[in-house]
C-alpha atoms as a PDB file:
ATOM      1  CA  UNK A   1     -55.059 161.201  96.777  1.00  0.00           C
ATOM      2  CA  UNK A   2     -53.232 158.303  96.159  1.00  0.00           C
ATOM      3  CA  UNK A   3     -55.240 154.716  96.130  1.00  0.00           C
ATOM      4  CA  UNK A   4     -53.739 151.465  96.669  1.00  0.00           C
ATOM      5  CA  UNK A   5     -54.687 148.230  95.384  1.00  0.00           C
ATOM      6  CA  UNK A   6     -55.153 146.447  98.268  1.00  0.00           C
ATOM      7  CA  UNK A   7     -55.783 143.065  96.870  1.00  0.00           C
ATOM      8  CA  UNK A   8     -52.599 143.030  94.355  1.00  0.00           C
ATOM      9  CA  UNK A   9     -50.761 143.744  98.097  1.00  0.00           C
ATOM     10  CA  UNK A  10     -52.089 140.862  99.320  1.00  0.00           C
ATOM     11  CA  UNK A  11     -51.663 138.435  96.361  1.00  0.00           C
ATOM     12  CA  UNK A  12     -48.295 139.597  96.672  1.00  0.00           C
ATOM     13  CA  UNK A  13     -47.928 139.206 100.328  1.00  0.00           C
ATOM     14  CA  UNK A  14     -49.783 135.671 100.158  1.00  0.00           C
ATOM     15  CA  UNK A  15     -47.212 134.388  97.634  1.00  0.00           C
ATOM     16  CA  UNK A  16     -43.944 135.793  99.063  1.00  0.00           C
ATOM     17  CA  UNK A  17     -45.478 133.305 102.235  1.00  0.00           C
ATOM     18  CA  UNK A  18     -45.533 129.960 100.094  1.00  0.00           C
ATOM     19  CA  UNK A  19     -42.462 130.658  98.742  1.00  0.00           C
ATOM     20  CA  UNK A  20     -41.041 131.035 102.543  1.00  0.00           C
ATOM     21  CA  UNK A  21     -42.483 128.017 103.741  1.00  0.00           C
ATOM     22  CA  UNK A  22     -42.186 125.838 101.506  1.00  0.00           C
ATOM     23  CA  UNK A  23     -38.343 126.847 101.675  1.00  0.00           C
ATOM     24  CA  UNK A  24     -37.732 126.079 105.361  1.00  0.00           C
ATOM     25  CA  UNK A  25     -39.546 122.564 105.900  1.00  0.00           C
ATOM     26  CA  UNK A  26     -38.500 120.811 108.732  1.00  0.00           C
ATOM     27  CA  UNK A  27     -39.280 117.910 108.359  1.00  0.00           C
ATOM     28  CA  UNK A  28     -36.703 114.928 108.564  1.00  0.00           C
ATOM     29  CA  UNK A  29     -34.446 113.929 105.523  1.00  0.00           C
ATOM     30  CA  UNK A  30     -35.175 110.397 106.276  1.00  0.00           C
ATOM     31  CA  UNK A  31     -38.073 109.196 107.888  1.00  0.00           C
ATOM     32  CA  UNK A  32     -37.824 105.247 107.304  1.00  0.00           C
ATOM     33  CA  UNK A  33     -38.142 103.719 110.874  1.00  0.00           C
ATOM     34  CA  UNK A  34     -36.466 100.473 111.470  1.00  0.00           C
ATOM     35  CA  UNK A  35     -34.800  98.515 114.272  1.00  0.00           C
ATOM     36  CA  UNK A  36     -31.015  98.168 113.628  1.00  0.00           C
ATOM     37  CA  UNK A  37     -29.142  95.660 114.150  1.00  0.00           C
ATOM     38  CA  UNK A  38     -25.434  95.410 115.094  1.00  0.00           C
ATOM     39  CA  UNK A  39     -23.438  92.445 114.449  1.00  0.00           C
ATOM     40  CA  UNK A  40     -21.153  91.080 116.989  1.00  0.00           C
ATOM     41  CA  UNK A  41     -18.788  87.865 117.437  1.00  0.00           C
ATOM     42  CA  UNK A  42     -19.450  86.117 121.197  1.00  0.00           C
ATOM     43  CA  UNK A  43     -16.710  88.912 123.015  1.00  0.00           C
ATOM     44  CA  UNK A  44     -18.635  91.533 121.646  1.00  0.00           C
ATOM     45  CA  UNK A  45     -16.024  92.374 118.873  1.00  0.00           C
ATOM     46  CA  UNK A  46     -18.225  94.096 115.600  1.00  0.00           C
ATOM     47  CA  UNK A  47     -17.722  91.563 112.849  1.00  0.00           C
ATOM     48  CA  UNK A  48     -18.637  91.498 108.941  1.00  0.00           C
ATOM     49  CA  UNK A  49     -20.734  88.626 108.716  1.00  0.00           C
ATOM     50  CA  UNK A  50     -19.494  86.967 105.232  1.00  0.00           C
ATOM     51  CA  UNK A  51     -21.677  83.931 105.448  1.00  0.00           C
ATOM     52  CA  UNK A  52     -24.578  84.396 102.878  1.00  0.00           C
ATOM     53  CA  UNK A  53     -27.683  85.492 104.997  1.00  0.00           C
ATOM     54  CA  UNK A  54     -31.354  85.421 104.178  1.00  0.00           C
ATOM     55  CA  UNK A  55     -33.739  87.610 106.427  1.00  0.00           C
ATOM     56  CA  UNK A  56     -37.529  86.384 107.020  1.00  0.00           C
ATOM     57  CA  UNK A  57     -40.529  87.528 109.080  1.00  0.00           C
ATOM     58  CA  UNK A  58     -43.507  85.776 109.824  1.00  0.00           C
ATOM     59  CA  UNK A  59     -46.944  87.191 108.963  1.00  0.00           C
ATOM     60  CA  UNK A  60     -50.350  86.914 111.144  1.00  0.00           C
ATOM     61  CA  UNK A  61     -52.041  83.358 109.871  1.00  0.00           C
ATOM     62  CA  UNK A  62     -51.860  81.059 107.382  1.00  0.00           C
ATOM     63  CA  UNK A  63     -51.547  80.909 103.353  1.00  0.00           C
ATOM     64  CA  UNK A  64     -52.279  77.499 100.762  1.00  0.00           C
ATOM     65  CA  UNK A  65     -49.333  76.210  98.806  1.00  0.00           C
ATOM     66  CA  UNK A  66     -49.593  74.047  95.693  1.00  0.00           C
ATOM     67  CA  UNK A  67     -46.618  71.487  96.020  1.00  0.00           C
ATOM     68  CA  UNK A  68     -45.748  69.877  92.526  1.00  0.00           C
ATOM     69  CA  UNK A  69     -44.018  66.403  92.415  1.00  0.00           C
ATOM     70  CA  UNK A  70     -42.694  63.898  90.158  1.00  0.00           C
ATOM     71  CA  UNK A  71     -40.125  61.287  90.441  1.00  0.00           C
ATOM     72  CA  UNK A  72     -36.815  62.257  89.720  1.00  0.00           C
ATOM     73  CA  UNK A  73     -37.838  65.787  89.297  1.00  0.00           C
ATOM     74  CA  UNK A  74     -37.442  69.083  91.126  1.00  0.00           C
ATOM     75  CA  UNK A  75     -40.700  69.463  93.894  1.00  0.00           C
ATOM     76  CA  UNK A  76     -42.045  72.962  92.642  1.00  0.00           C
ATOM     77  CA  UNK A  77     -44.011  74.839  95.117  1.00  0.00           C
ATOM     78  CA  UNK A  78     -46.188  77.686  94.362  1.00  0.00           C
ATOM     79  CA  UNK A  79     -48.775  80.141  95.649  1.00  0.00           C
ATOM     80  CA  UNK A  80     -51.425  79.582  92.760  1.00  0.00           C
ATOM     81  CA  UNK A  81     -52.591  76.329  91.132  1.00  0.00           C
ATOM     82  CA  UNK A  82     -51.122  75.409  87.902  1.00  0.00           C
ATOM     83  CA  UNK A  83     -52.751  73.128  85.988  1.00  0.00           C
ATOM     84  CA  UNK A  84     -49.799  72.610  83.595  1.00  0.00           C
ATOM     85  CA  UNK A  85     -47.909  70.894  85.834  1.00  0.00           C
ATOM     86  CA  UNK A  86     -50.697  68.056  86.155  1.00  0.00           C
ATOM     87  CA  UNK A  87     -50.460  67.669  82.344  1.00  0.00           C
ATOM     88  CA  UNK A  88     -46.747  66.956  82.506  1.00  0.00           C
ATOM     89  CA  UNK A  89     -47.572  64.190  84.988  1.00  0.00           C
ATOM     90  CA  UNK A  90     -46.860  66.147  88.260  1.00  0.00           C
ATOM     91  CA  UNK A  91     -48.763  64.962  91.332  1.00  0.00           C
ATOM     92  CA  UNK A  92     -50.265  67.491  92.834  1.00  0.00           C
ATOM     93  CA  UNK A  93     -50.376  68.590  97.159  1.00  0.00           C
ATOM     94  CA  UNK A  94     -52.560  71.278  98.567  1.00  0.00           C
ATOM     95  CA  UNK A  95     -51.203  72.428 101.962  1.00  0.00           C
ATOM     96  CA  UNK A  96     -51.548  75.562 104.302  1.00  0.00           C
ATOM     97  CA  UNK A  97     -48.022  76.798 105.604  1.00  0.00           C
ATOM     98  CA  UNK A  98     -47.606  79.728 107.894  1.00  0.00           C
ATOM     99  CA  UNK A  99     -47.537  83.221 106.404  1.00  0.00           C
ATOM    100  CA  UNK A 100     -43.805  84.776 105.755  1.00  0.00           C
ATOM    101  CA  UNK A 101     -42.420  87.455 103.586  1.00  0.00           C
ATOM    102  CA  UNK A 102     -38.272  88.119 102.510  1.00  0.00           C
ATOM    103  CA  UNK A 103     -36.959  91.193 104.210  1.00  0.00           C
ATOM    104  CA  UNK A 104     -33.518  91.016 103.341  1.00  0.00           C
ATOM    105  CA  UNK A 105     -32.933  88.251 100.395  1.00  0.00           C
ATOM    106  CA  UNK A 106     -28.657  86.511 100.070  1.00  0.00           C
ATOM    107  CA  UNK A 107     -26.717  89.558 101.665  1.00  0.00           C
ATOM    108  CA  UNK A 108     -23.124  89.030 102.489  1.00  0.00           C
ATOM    109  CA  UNK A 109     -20.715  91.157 103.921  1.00  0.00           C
ATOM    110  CA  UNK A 110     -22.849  92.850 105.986  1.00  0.00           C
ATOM    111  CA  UNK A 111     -22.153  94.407 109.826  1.00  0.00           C
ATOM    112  CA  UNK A 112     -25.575  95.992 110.412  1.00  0.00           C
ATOM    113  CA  UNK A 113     -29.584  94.749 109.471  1.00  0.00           C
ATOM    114  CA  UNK A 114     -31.948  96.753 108.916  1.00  0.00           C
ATOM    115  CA  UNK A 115     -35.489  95.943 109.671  1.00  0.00           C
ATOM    116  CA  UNK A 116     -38.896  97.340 109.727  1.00  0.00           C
ATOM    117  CA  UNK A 117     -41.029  96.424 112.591  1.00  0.00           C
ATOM    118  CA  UNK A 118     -44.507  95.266 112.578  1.00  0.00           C
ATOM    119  CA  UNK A 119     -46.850  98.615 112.880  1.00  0.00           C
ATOM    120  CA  UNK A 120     -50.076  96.879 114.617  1.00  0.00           C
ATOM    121  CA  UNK A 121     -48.330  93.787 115.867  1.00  0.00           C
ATOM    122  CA  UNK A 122     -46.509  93.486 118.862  1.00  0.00           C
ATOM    123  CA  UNK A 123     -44.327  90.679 118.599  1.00  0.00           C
ATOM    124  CA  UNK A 124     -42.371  90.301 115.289  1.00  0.00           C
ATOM    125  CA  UNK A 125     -40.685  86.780 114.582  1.00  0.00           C
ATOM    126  CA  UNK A 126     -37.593  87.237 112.690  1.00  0.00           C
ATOM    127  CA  UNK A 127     -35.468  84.350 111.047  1.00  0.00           C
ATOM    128  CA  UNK A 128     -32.256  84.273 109.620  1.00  0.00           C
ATOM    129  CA  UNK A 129     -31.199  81.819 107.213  1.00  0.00           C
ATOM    130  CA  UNK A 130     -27.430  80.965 106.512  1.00  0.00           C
ATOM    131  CA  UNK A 131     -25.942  79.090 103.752  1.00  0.00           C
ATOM    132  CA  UNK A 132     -22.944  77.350 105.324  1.00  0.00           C
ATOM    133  CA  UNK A 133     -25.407  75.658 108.008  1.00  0.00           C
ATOM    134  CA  UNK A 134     -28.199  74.117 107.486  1.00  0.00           C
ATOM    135  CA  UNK A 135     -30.222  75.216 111.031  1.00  0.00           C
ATOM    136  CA  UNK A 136     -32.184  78.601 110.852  1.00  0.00           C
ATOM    137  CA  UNK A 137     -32.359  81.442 113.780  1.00  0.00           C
ATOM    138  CA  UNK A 138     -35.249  82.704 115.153  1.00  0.00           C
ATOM    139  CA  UNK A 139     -35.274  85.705 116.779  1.00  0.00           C
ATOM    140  CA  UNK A 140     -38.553  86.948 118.704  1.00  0.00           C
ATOM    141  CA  UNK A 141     -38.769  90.536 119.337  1.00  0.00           C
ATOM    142  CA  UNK A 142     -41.760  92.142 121.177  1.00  0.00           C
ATOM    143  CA  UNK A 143     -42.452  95.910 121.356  1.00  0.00           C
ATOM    144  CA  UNK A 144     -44.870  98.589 121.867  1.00  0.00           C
ATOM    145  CA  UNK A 145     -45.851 100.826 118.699  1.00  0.00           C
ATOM    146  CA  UNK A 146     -47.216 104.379 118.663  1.00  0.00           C
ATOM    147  CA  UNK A 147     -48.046 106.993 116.064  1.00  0.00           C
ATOM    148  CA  UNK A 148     -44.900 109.802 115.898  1.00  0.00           C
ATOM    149  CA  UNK A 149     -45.782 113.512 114.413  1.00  0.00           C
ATOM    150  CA  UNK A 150     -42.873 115.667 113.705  1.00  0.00           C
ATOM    151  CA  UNK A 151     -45.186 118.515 111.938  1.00  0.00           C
ATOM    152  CA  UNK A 152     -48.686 118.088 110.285  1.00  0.00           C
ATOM    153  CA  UNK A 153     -46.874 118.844 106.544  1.00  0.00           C
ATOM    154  CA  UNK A 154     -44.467 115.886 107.488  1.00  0.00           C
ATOM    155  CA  UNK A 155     -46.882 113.645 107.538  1.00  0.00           C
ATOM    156  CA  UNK A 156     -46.741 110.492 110.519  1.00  0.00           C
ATOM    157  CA  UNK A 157     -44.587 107.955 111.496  1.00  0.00           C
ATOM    158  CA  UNK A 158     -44.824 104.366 113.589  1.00  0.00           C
ATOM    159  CA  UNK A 159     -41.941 104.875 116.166  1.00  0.00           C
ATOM    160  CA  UNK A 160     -41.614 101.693 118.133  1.00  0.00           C
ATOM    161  CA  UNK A 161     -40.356 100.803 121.728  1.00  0.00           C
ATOM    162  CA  UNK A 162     -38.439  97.398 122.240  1.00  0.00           C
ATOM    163  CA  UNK A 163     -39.473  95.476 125.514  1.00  0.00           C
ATOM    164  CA  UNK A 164     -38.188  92.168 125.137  1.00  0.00           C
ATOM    165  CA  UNK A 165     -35.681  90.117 122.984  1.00  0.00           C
ATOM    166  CA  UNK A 166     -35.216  86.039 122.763  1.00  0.00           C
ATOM    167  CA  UNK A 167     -33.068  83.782 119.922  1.00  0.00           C
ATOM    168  CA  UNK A 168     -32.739  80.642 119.130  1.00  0.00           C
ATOM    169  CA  UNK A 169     -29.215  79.223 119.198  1.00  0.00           C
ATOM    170  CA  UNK A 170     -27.905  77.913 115.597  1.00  0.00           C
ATOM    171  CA  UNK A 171     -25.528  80.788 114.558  1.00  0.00           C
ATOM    172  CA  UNK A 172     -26.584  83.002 117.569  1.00  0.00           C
ATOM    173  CA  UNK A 173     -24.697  83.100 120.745  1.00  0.00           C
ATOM    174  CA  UNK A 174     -26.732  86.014 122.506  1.00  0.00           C
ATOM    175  CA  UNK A 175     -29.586  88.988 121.572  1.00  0.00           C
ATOM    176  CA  UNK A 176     -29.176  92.358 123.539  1.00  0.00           C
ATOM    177  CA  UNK A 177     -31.217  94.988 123.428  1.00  0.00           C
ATOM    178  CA  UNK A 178     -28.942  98.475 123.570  1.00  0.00           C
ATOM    179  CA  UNK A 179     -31.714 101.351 122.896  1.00  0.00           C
ATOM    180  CA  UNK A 180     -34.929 100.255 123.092  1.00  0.00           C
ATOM    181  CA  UNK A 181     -36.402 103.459 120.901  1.00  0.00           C
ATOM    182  CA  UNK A 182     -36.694 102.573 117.402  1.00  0.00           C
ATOM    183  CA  UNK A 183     -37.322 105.696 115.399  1.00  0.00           C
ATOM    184  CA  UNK A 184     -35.778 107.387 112.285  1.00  0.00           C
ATOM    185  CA  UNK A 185     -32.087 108.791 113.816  1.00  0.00           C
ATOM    186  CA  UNK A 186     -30.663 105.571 112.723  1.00  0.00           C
ATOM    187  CA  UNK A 187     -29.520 104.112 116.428  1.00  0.00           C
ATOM    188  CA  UNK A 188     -27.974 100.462 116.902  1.00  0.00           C
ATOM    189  CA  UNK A 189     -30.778  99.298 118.246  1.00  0.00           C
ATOM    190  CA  UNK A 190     -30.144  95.505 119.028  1.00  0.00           C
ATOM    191  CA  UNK A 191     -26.749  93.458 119.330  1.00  0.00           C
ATOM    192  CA  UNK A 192     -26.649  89.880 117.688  1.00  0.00           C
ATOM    193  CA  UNK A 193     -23.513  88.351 119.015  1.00  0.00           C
ATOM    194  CA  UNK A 194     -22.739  85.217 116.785  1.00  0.00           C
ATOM    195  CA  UNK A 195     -21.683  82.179 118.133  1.00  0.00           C
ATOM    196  CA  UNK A 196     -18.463  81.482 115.170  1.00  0.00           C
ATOM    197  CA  UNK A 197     -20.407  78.548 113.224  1.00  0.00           C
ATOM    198  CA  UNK A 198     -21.726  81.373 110.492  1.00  0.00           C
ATOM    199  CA  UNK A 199     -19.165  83.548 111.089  1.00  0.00           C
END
């Protein structure tokens, strides 16, 4: 009678099963969720935007500033104190400015923006600085977020839905919202139609 070693079957049987899954994942190549936006001139023509652009968001509260002076001098402003500037006979201002990080930092030649939306949040403030004028635009986008699970190995996402869109008018003729699901397929998400000045 012929015995067979049930556990070496298994061991085996167990392996040839990692090897199989972890060949097929389906999970998503990319999986970085952000709300993309299309560039347009005021007829609704896709433009490169060659102006330099700087991309800002506004964070929840408020953070303290140390503002260096001294006559005929560059003002320095930083987020810590620094005490060597008072020795080189720098005067010395403590204020609280509102919170904002650099999403997209002096990008020209661009058609599209890419930007990640707040996950808790539901209104983002988004400001776009140009170099060949000297007024800023503010765009204010609010939106719904919700937790997005593809498979448990994949891990989760924050998929958003856009509800409303406002601008201010600088560079900006119009905002349009054209999908309002903001996920990871990569959809134009929001038109900016630009009004020539930083064209």
């Amino acid at each position: 009678m012929k015995v067979v070693n049930c556990s070496y079957s298994f061991l085996l049987y167990s392996i040839f099963l990692i090897i199989c899954s972890c060949s097929a994942s389906n999970c998503p190549l990319e999986s970085n969720v952000t709300c993309n936006y299309g560039l347009y001139d005021s007829n609704g023509n896709p433009i490169v935007l060659n102006d330099e652009l700087t991309v800002t968001t506004l964070l929840p509260g408020y953070k303290t500033v140390y503002i260096y002076k001294q006559l005929n001098a560059e003002t320095v402003t930083l987020d810590y104190q620094d005490d060597s500037y008072l020795e080189r006979g720098y005067s010395l201002t403590i204020s609280n400015v509102r919170k904002d990080t650099v999403l997209i930092n002096k990008i020209t030649n661009v058609n599209t923006l890419k930007i990640p939306l707040s996950y808790f949040a539901e209104k983002d403030t988004i400001i776009l600085s140009y170099a060949s004028i000297s007024n800023k635009d503010t765009i204010y986008l609010q939106h719904n977020n919700y937790t997005h699970v593809d498979l448990p190995e994949c891990g989760t996402n924050r998929f958003h839905t856009l509800k409303n869109i406002s601008s201010t008018y600088s560079g900006i003729n119009d905002v349009e919202i054209v999908n309002s699901t903001v996920n990871y397929e990569g959809n134009e998400n929001v038109k900016i139609y630009f009004n020539g000045t930083a064209e």
